[in-house]
Protein backbone atom coordinates (compact mmCIF):
# COMPACT_ATOMS: atom_id res chain seq x y z
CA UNK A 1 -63.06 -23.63 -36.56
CA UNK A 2 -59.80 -24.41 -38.75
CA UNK A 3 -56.98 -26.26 -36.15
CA UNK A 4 -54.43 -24.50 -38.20
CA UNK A 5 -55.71 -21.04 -37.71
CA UNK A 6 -53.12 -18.63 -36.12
CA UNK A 7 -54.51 -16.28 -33.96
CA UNK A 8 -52.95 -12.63 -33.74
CA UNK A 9 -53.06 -11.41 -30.08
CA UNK A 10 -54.03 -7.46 -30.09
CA UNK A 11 -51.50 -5.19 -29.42
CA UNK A 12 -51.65 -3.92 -25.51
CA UNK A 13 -53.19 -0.45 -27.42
CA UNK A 14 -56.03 -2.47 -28.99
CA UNK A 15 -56.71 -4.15 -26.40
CA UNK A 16 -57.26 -1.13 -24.08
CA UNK A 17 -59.08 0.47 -27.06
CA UNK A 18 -61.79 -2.83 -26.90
CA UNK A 19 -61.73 -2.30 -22.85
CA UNK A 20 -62.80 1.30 -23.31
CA UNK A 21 -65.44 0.41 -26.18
CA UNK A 22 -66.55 -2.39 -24.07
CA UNK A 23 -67.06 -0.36 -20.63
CA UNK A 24 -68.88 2.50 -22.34
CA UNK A 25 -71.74 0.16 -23.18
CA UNK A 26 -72.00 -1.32 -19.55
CA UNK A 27 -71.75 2.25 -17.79
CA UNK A 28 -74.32 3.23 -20.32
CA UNK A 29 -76.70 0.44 -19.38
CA UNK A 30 -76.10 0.44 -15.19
CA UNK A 31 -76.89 4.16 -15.39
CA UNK A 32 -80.31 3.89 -17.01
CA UNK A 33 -81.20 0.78 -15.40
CA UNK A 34 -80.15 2.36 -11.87
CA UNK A 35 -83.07 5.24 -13.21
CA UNK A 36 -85.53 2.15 -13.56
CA UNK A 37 -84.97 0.93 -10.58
CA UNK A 38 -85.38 3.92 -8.69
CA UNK A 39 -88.55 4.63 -10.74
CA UNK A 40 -88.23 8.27 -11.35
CA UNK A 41 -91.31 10.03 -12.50
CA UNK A 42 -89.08 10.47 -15.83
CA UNK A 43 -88.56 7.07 -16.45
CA UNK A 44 -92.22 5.84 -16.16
CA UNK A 45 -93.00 8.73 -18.44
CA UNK A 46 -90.47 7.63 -20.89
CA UNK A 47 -91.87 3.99 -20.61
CA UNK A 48 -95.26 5.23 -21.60
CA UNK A 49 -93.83 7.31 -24.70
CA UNK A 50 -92.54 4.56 -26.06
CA UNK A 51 -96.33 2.59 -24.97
CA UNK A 52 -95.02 -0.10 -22.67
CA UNK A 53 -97.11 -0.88 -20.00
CA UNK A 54 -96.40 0.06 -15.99
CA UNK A 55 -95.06 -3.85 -15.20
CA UNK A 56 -92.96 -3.57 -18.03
CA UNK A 57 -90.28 -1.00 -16.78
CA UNK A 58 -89.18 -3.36 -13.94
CA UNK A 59 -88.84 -6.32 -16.23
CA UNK A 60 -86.75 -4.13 -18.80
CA UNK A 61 -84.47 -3.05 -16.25
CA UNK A 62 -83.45 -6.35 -14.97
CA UNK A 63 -83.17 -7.63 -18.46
CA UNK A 64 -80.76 -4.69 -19.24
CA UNK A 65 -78.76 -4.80 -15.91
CA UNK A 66 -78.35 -8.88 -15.81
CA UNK A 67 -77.16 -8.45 -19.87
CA UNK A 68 -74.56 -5.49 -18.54
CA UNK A 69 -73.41 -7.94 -15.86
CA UNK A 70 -72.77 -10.84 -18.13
CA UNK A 71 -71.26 -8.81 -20.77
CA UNK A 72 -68.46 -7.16 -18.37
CA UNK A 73 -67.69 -10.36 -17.21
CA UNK A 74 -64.96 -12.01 -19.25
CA UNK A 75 -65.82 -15.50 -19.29
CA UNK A 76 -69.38 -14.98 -19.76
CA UNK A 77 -68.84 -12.11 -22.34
CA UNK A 78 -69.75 -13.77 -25.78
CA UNK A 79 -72.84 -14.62 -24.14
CA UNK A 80 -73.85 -11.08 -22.97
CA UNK A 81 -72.72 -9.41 -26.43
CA UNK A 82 -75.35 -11.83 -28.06
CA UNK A 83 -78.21 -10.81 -25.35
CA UNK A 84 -77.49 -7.46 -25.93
CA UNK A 85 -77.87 -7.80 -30.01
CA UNK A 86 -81.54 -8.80 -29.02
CA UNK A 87 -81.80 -6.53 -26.42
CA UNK A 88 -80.04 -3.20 -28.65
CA UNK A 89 -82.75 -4.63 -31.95
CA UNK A 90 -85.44 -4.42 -29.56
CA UNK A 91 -84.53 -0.65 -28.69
CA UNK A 92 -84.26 0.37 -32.23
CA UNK A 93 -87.39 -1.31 -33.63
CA UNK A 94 -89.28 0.64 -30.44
CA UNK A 95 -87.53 4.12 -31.90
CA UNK A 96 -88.33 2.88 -35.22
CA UNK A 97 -91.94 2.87 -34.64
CA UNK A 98 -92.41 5.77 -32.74
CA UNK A 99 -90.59 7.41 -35.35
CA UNK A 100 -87.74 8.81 -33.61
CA UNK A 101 -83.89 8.27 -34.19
CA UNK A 102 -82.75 5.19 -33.69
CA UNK A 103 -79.06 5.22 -34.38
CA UNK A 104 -77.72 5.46 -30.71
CA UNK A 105 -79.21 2.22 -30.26
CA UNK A 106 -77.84 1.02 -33.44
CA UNK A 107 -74.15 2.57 -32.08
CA UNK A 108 -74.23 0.75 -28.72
CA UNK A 109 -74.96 -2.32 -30.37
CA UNK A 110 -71.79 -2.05 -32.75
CA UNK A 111 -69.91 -0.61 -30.39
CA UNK A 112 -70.75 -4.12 -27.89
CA UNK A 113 -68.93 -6.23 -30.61
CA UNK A 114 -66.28 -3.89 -31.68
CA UNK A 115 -65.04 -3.77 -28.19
CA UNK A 116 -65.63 -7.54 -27.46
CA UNK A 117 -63.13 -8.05 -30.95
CA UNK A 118 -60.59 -6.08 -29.72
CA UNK A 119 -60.50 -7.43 -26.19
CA UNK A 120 -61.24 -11.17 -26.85
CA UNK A 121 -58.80 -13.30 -29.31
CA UNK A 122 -61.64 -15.48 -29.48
CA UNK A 123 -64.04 -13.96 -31.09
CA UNK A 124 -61.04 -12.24 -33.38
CA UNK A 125 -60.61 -16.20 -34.89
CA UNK A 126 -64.20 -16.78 -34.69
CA UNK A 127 -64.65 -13.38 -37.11
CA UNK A 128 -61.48 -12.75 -38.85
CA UNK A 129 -61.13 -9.93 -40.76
CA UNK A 130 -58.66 -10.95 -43.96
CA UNK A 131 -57.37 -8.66 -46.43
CA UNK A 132 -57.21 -11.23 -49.94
């Protein structure tokens, strides 16, 4: 990282914007995990669509609910964005090869980092974005 490199705060609208980005994802991701956890009879089925085993549902969930967690926590938010890149490629290689849609995965995921650059100045000098 350059010592001279200025970094731009966001403007209070930007910032909000990345907060709203960034919460969609983690609502998104404590809703379905709260349906595996409860085990609905819709959620094993879905698990067995996609041709995951019984065990696995349980295992996915916490995955996806301790990734939420870490991403909606500030400090620990670089960290969760990156867990949920592998956990977001996982998703749309499994639509991929049952040969369904896979670009609300593919959304969420972009939508993880778009709202952690707005919200974190950061990752904003980490990945600037320069007009030459």
């Amino acid at each position: 990282m350059n010592s001279d490199a200025q970094s731009v705060p966001a403007s209070k609208t930007l910032l909000w914007v990345g907060r709203v980005l960034s919460a969609l994802p983690v609502l998104l991701l404590l809703t379905t995990g709260m349906f595996g956890l409860l085990k609905p009879a819709a959620a094993a089925q879905g698990a067995a669509h996609y041709g995951f085993p019984d065990g696995a549902l349980l295992r996915i969930t916490i995955v996806e609910i301790a990734c939420a967690i870490l991403y909606a926590i500030p400090r620990t938010a670089v960290l969760g964005a990156i867990l949920l890149t592998g956990y977001f490629g996982g998703a749309v290689a499994t639509h991929v090869r049952v040969g369904e849609p896979f670009f609300l995965a593919l959304m969420v995921g972009i939508m993880v980092w778009a709202g952690l650059y707005l919200r974190d100045a950061r990752v904003r000098e980490l990945i600037p974005l320069r007009r030459e």
